[in-house]
C-alpha atoms as a PDB file:
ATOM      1  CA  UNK A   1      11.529  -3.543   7.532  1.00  0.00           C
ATOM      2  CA  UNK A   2      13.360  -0.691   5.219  1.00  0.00           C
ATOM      3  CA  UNK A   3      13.026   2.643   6.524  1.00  0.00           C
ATOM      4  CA  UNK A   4      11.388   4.178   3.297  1.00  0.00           C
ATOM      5  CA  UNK A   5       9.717   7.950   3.033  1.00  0.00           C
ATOM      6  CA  UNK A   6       6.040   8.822   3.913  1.00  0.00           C
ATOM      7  CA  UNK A   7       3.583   6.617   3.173  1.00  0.00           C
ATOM      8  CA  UNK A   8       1.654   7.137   0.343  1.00  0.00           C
ATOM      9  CA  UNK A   9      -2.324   7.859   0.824  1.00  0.00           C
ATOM     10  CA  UNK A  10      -2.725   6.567  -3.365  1.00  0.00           C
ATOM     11  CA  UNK A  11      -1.351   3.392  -4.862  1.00  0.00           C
ATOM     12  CA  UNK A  12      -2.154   2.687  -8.034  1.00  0.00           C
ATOM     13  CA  UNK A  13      -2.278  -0.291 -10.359  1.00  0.00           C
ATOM     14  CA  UNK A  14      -1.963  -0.061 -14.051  1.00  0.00           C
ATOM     15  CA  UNK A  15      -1.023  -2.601 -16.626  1.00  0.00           C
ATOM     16  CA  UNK A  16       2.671  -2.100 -18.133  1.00  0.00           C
ATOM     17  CA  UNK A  17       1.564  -3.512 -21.076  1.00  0.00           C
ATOM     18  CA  UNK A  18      -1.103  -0.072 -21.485  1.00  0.00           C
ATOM     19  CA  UNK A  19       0.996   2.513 -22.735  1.00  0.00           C
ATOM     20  CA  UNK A  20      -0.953   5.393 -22.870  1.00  0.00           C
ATOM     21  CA  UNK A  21      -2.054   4.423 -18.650  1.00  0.00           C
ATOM     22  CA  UNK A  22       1.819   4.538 -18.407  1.00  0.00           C
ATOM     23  CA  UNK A  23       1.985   8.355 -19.867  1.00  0.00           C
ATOM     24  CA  UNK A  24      -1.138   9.490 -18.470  1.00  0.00           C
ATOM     25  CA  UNK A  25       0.116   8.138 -14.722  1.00  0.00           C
ATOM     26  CA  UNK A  26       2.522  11.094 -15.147  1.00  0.00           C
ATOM     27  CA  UNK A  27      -0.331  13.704 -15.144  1.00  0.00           C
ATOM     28  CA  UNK A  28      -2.104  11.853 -11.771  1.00  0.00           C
ATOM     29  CA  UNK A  29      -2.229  13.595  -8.443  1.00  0.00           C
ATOM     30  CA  UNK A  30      -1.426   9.494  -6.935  1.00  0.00           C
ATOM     31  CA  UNK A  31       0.984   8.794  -4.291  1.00  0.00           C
ATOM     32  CA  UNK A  32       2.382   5.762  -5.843  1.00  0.00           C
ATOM     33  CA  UNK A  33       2.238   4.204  -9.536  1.00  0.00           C
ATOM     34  CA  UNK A  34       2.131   0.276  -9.795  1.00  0.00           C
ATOM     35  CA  UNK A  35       2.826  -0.787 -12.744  1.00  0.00           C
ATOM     36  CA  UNK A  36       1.273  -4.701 -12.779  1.00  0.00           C
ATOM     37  CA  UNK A  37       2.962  -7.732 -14.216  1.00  0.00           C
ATOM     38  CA  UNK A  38       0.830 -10.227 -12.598  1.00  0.00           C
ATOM     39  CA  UNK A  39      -3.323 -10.107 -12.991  1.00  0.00           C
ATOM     40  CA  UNK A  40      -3.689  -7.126 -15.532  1.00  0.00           C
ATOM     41  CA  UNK A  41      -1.569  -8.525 -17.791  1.00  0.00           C
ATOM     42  CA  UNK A  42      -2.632 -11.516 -20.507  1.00  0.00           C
ATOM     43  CA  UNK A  43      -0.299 -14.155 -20.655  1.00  0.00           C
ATOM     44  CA  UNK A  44       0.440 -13.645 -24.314  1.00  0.00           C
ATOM     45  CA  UNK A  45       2.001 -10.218 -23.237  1.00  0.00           C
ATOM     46  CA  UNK A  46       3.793 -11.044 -20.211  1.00  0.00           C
ATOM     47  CA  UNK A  47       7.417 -10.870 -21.956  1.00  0.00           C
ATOM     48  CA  UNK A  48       6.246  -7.321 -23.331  1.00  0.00           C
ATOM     49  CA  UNK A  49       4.922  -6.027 -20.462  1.00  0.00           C
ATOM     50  CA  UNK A  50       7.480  -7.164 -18.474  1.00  0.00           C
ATOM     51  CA  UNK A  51      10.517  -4.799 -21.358  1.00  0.00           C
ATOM     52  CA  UNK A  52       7.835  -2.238 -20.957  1.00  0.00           C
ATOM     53  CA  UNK A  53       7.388  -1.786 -16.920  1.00  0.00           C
ATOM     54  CA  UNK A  54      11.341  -1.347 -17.488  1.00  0.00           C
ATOM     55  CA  UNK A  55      11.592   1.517 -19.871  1.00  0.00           C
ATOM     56  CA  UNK A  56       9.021   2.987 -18.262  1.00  0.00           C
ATOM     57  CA  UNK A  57      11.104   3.002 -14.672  1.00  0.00           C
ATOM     58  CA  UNK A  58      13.708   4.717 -16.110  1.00  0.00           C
ATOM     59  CA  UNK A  59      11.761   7.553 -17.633  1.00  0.00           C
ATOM     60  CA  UNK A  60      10.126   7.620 -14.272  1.00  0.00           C
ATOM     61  CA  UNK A  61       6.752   9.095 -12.690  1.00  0.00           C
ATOM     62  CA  UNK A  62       8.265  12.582 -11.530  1.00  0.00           C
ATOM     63  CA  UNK A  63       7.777  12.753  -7.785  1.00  0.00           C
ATOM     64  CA  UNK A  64       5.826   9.701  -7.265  1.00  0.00           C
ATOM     65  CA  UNK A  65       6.172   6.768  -6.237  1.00  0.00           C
ATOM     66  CA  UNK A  66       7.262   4.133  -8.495  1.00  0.00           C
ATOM     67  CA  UNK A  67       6.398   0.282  -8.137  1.00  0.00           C
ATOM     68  CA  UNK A  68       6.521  -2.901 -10.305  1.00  0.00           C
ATOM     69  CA  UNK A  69       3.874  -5.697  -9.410  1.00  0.00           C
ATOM     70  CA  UNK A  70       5.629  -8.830 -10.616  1.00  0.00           C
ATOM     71  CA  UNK A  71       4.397 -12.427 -10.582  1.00  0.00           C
ATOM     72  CA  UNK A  72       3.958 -14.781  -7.995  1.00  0.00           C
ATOM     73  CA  UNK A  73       6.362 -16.911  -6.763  1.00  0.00           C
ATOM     74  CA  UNK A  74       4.925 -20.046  -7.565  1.00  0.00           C
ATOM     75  CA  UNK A  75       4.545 -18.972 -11.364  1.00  0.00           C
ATOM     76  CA  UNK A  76       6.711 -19.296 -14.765  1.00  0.00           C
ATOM     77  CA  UNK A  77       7.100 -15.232 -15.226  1.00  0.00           C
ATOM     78  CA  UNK A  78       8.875 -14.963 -11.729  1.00  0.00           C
ATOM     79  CA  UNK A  79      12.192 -15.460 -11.892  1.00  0.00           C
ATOM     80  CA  UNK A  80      11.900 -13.349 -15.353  1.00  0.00           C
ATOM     81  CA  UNK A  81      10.143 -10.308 -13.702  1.00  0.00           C
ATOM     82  CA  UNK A  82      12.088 -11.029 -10.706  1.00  0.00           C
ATOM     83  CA  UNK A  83      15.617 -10.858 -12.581  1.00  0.00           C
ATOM     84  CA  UNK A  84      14.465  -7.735 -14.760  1.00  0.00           C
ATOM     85  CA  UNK A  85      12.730  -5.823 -11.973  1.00  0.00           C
ATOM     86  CA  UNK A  86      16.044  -5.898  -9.914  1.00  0.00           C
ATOM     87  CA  UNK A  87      18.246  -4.189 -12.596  1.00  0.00           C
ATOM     88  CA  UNK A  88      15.233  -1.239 -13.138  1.00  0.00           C
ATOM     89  CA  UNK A  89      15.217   2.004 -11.606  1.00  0.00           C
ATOM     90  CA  UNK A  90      11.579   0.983  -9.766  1.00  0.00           C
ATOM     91  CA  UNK A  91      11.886   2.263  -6.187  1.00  0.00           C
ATOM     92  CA  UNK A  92       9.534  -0.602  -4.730  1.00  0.00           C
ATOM     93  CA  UNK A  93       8.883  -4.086  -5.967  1.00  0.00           C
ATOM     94  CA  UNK A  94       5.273  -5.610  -5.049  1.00  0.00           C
ATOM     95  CA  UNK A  95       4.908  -9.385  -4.723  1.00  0.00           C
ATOM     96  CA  UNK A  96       1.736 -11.153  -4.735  1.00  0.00           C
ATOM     97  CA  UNK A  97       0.538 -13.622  -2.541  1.00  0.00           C
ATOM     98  CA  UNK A  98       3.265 -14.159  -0.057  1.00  0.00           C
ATOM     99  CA  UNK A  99       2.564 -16.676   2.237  1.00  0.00           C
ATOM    100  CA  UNK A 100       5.708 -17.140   4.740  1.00  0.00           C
ATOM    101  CA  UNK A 101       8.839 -15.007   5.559  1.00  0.00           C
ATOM    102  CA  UNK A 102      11.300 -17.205   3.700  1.00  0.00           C
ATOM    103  CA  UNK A 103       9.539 -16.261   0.327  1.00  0.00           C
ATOM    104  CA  UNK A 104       9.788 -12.430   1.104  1.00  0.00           C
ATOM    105  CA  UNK A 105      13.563 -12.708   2.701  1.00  0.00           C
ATOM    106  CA  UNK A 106      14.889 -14.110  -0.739  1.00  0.00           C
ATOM    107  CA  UNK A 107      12.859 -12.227  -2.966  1.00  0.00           C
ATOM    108  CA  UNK A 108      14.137  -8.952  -0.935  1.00  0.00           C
ATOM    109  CA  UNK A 109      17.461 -10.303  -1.207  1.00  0.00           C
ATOM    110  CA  UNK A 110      17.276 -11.121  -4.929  1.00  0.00           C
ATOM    111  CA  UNK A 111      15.772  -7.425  -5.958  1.00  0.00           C
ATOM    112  CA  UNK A 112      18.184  -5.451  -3.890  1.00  0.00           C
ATOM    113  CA  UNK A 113      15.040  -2.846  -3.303  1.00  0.00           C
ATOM    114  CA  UNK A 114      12.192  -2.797  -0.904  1.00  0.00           C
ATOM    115  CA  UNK A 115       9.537  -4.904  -0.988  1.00  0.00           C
ATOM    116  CA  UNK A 116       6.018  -4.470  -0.381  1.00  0.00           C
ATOM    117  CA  UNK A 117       4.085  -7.778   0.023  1.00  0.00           C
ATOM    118  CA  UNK A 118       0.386  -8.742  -0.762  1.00  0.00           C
ATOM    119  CA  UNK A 119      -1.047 -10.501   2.133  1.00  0.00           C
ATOM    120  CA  UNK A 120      -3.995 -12.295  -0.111  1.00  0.00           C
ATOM    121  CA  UNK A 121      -4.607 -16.183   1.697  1.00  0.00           C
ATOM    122  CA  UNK A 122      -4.998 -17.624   4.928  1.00  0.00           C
ATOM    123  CA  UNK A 123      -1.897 -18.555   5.526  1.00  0.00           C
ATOM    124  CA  UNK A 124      -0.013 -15.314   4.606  1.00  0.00           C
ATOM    125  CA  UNK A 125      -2.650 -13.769   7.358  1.00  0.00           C
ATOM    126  CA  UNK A 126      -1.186 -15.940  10.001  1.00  0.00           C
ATOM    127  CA  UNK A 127       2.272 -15.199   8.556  1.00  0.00           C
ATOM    128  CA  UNK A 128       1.789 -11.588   8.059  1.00  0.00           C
ATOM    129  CA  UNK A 129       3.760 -10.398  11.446  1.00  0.00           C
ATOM    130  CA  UNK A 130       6.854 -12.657  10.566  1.00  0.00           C
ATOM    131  CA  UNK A 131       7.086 -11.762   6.756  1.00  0.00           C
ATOM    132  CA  UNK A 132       6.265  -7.507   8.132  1.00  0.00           C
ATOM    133  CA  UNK A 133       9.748  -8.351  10.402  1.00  0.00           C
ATOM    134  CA  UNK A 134      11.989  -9.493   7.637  1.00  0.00           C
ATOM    135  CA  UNK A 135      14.598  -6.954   6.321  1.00  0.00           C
ATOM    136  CA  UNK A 136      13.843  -5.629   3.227  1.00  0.00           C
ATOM    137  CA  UNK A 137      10.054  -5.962   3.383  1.00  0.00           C
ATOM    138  CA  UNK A 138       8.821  -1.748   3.511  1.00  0.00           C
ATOM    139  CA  UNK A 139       5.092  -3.005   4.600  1.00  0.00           C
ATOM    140  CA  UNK A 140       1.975  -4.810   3.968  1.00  0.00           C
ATOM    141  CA  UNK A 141      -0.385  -4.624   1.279  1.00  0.00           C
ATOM    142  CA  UNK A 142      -4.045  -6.029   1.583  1.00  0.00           C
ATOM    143  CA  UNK A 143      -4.916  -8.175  -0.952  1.00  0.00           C
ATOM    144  CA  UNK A 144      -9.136  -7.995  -0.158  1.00  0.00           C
ATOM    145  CA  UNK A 145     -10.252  -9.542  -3.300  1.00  0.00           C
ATOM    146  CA  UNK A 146      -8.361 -12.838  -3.088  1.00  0.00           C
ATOM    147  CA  UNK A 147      -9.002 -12.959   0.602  1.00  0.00           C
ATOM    148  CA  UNK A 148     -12.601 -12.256   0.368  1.00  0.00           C
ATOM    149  CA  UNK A 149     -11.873 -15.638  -2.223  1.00  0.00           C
ATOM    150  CA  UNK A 150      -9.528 -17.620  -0.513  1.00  0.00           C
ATOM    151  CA  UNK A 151     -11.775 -16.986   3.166  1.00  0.00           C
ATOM    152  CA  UNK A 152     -15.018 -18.013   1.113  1.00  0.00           C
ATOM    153  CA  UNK A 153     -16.624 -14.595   1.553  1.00  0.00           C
ATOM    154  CA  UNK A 154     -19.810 -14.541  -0.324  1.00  0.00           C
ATOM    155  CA  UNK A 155     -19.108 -11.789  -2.944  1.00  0.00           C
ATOM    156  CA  UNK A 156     -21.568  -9.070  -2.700  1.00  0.00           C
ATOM    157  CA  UNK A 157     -21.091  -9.928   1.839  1.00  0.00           C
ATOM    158  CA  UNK A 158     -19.622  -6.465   2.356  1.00  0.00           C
ATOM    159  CA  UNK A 159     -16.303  -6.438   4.401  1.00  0.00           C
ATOM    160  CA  UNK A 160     -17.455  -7.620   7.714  1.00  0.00           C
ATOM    161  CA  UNK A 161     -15.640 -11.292   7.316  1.00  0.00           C
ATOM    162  CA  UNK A 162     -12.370  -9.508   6.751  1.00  0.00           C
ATOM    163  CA  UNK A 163     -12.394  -7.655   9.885  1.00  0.00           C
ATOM    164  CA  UNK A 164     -10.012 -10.020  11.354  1.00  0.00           C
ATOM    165  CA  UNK A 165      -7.670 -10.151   8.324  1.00  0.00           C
ATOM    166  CA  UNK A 166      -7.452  -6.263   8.133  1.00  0.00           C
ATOM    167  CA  UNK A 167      -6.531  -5.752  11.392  1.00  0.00           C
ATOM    168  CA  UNK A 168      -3.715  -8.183  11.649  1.00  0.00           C
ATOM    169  CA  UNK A 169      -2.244  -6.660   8.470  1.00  0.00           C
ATOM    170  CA  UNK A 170      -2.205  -3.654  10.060  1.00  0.00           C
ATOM    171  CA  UNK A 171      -0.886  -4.814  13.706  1.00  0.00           C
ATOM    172  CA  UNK A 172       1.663  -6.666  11.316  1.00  0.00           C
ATOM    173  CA  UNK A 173       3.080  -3.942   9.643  1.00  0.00           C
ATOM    174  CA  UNK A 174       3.031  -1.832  12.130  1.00  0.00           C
ATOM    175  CA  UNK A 175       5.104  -4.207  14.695  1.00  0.00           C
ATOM    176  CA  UNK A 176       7.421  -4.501  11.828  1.00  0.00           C
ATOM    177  CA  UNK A 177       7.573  -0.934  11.538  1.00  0.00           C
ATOM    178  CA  UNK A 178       6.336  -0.173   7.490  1.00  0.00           C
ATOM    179  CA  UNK A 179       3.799   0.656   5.540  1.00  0.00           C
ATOM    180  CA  UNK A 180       0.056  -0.573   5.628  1.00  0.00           C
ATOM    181  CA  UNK A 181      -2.165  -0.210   2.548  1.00  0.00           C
ATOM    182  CA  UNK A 182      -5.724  -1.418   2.133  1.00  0.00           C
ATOM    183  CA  UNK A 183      -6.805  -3.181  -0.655  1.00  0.00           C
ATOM    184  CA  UNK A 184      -8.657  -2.421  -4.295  1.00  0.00           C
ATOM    185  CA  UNK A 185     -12.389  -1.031  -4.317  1.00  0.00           C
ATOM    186  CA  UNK A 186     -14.343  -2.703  -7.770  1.00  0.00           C
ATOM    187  CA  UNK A 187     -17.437  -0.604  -8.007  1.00  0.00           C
ATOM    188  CA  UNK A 188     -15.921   2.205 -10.609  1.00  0.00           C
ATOM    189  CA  UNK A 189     -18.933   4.426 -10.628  1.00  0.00           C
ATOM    190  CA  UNK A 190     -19.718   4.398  -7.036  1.00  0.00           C
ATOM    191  CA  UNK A 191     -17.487   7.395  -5.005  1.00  0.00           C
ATOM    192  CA  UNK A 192     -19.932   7.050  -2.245  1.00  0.00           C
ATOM    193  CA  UNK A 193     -19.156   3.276  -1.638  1.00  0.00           C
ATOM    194  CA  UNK A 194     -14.933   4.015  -2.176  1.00  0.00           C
ATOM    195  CA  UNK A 195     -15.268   7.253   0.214  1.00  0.00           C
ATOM    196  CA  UNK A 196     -16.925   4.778   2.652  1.00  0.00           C
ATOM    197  CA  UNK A 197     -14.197   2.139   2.487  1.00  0.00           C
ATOM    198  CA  UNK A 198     -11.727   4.365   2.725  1.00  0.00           C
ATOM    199  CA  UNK A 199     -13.224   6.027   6.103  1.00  0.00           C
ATOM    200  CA  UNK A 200     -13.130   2.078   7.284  1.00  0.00           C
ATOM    201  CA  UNK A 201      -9.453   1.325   6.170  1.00  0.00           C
ATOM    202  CA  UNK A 202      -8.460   4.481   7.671  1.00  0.00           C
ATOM    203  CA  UNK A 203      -9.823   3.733  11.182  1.00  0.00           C
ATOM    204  CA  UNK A 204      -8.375   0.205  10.957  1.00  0.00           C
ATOM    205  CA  UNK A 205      -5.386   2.095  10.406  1.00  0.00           C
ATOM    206  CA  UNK A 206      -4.150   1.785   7.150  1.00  0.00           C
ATOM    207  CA  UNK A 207      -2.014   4.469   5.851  1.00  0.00           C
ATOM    208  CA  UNK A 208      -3.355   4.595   2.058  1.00  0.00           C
ATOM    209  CA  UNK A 209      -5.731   2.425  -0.312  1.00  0.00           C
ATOM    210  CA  UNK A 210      -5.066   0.824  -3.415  1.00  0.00           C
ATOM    211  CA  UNK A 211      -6.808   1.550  -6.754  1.00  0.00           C
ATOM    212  CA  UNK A 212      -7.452   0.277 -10.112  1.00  0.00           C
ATOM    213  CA  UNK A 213      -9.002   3.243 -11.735  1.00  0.00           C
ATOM    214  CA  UNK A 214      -7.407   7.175 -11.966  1.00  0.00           C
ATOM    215  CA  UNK A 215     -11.473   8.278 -10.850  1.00  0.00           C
ATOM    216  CA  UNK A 216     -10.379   6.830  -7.432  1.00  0.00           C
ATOM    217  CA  UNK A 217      -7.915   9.214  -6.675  1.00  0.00           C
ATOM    218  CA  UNK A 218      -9.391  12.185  -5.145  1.00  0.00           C
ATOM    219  CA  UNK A 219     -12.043  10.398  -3.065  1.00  0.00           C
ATOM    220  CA  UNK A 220      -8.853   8.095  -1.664  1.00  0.00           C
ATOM    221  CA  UNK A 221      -6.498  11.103  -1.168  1.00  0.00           C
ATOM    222  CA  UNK A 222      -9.272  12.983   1.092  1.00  0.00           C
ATOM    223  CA  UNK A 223      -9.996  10.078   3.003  1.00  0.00           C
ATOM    224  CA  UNK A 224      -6.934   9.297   4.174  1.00  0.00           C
ATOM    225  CA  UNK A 225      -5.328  12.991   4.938  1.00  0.00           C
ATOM    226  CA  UNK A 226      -5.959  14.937   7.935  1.00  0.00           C
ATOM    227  CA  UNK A 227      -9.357  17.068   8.254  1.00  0.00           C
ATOM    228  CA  UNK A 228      -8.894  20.455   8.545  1.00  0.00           C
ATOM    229  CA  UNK A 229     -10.124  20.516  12.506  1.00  0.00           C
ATOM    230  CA  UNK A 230      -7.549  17.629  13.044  1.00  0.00           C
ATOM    231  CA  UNK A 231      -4.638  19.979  11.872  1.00  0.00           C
ATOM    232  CA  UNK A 232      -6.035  22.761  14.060  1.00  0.00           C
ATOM    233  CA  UNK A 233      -6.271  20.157  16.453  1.00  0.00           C
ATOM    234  CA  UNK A 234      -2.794  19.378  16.154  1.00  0.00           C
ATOM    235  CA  UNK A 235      -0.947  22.772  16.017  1.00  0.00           C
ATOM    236  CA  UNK A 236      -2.860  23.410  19.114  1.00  0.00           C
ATOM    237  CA  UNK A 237      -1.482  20.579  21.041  1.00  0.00           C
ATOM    238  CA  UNK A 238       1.768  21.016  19.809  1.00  0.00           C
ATOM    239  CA  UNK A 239       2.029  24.668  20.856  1.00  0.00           C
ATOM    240  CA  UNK A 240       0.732  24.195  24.053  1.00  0.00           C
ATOM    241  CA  UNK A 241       2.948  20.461  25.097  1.00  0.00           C
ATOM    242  CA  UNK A 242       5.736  21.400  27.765  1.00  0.00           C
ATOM    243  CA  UNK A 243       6.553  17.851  28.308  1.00  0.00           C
ATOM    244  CA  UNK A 244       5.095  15.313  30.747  1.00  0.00           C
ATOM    245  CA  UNK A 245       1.679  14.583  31.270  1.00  0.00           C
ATOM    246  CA  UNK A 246      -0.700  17.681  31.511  1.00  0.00           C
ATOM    247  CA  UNK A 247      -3.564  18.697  30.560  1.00  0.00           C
ATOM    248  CA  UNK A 248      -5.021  19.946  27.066  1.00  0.00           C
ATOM    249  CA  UNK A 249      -8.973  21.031  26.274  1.00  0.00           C
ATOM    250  CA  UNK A 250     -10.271  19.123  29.458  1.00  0.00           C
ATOM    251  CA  UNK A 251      -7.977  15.681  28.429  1.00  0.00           C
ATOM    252  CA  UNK A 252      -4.605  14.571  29.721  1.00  0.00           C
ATOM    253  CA  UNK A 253      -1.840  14.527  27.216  1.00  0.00           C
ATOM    254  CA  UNK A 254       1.474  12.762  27.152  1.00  0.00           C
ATOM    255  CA  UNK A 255       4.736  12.372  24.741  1.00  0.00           C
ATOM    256  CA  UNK A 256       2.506   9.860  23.022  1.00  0.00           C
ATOM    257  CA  UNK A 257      -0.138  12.054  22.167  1.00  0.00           C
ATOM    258  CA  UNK A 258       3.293  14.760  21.125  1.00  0.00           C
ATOM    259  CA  UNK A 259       4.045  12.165  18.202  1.00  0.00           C
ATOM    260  CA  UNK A 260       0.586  11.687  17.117  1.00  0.00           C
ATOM    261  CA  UNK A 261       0.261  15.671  16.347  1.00  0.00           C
ATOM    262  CA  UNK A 262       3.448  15.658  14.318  1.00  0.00           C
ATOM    263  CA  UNK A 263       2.616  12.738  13.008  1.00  0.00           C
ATOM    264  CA  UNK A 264      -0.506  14.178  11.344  1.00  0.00           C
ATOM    265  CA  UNK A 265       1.189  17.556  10.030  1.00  0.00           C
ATOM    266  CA  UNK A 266       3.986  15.376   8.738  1.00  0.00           C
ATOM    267  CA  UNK A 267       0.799  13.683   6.608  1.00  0.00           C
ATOM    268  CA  UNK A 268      -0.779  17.339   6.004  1.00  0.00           C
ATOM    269  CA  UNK A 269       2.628  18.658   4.597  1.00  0.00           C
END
C-alpha cells in the first residue's frame, strides 16, 4: 500500500474523450475526478481520449483528486494508456479488472504512481487481500456491476449476493492499509435508492462511492461524512479520554475508541 491523503467520500467517472465533462469537473464539489479510458470510451476514440485525459492532467482539477481509468490488462489500449498515463501529472491511476497481485505489482511499477485497483470477478475477490498488500496499490475499488455479472446476479436482485464480495474488499484494503470505495449506482433519477446504497456501503465500511453522474454528488458526500451528533459525539469523547480504559456516557472506552473520534473529525474537517 502507498500512504496517500484522506480518502475521498466522491469518485467520479467521466469520459476523457467529453470535453465539456472535463471543464465542468472543475466546478464539482467531488472528492476525486476519474477520467475513463476503458468502458466510456468508443473504440474509435480510444487514441483521442487517451492525448486528451493527458492535457487535461496537466491543467488539473484544482484541489481534487485526479485519476486516469486506463484499460485492462488483457486489452490492445494498455500498454498505450499504460505508457502515456505514467508520464501525466494524474495523481492516481485506476486499473480495471485486476485479478492477481502480479498484474497490480508491475502495473504499479510501470506507472511510477499509486494505483487503485477494480476488484470486478471472482477471482480478483479471492485475490483482493494479496493485490491490497502489494506496494504501490493505494486501495480497492468495487467494481459491483461486473461482479453482479461475472457472480450471475440476476440484474434487478438488489445487492444481497454481493454481500460477501463487499466485505472482503473492504477487509482487503483495510489489512493492506488503503483506500476502500464502493462501486457505481445506475438509477440516475432515483436519490432515494443512491442515499440508500450509500448508507449500506458506508456500514460495510467503505470510505467513499463511485459515480457516473455529477447529480450523485451531494447525496454521496452526505452519506459518507460524519452526522452532526457523531461529531458532538466525538469532541465529547475526546475531551473527556485520560488514557486507559474508563468510562464515557455509561460505556467503557479505550485508545481504540481515542482513534475512532479523531478519525471522524479528521473526515469532518
Amino acid at each position: 500500500m502507498t500512504s496517500m491523503a484522506l480518502a475521498p467520500r466522491t469518485a467520479l467517472f467521466l469520459p476523457a474523450s467529453n470535453a465539456r465533462a472535463i471543464a465542468k469537473a472543475r466546478t464539482l464539489a467531488c472528492d476525486m475526478v476519474i477520467l475513463d479510458l476503458e468502458d466510456a470510451v468508443k473504440p474509435e476514440d480510444k487514441d483521442a481520449a487517451r492525448h486528451a485525459a493527458v492535457a487535461a492532467m496537466a491543467e488539473g482539477f484544482g484541489e481534487r483528486i485526479a485519476a486516469i481509468r486506463i484499460n485492462g490488462a488483457d486489452t490492445a489500449e494498455h500498454a498505450a494508456d499504460l505508457a502515456a498515463i505514467a508520464g501525466s501529472a494524474a495523481a492516481i491511476l485506476v486499473v480495471p479488472k485486476v485479478e492477481n497481485a502480479a498484474t497490480a505489482a508491475r502495473i504499479a511499477a510501470a506507472a511510477g504512481k499509486p494505483i487503485l485497483a477494480m476488484i470486478e470477478t471472482p477471482a480478483g475477490v479471492l485475490a483482493a487481500p494479496a493485490i491490497a498488500a502489494v506496494p504501490g496499490v493505494a486501495g480497492l475499488i468495487a467494481g459491483t456491476n461486473d461482479l453482479k455479472a461475472t457472480l450471475e446476479i440476476p440484474a434487478g436482485a438488489g445487492r444481497a449476493g454481493l454481500s460477501l464480495a463487499l466485505q472482503t474488499v473492504v477487509l482487503a484494503a483495510r489489512a493492506g492499509g488503503g483506500w476502500a470505495l464502493d462501486g457505481v449506482f445506475n438509477a440516475l433519477a432515483d436519490p432515494e435508492g443512491l442515499a440508500a446504497e450509500c448508507a449500506e456501503g458506508r456500514a460495510f465500511g467503505f470510505d467513499g462511492k463511485t459515480l457516473i453522474h455529477p447529480g450523485q454528488i451531494a447525496v454521496a458526500a452526505q452519506a459518507f461524512a460524519p452526522t452532526a451528533d457523531e461529531i458532538l459525539e466525538a469532541r465529547a469523547l475526546l475531551e473527556a479520554a485520560r488514557g486507559g480504559a474508563e468510562r464515557f456516557r455509561d460505556r467503557m472506552i479505550e485508545a481504540m475508541h481515542v482513534e475512532q473520534a479523531r478519525a471522524v473529525l479528521e473526515r469532518a474537517g
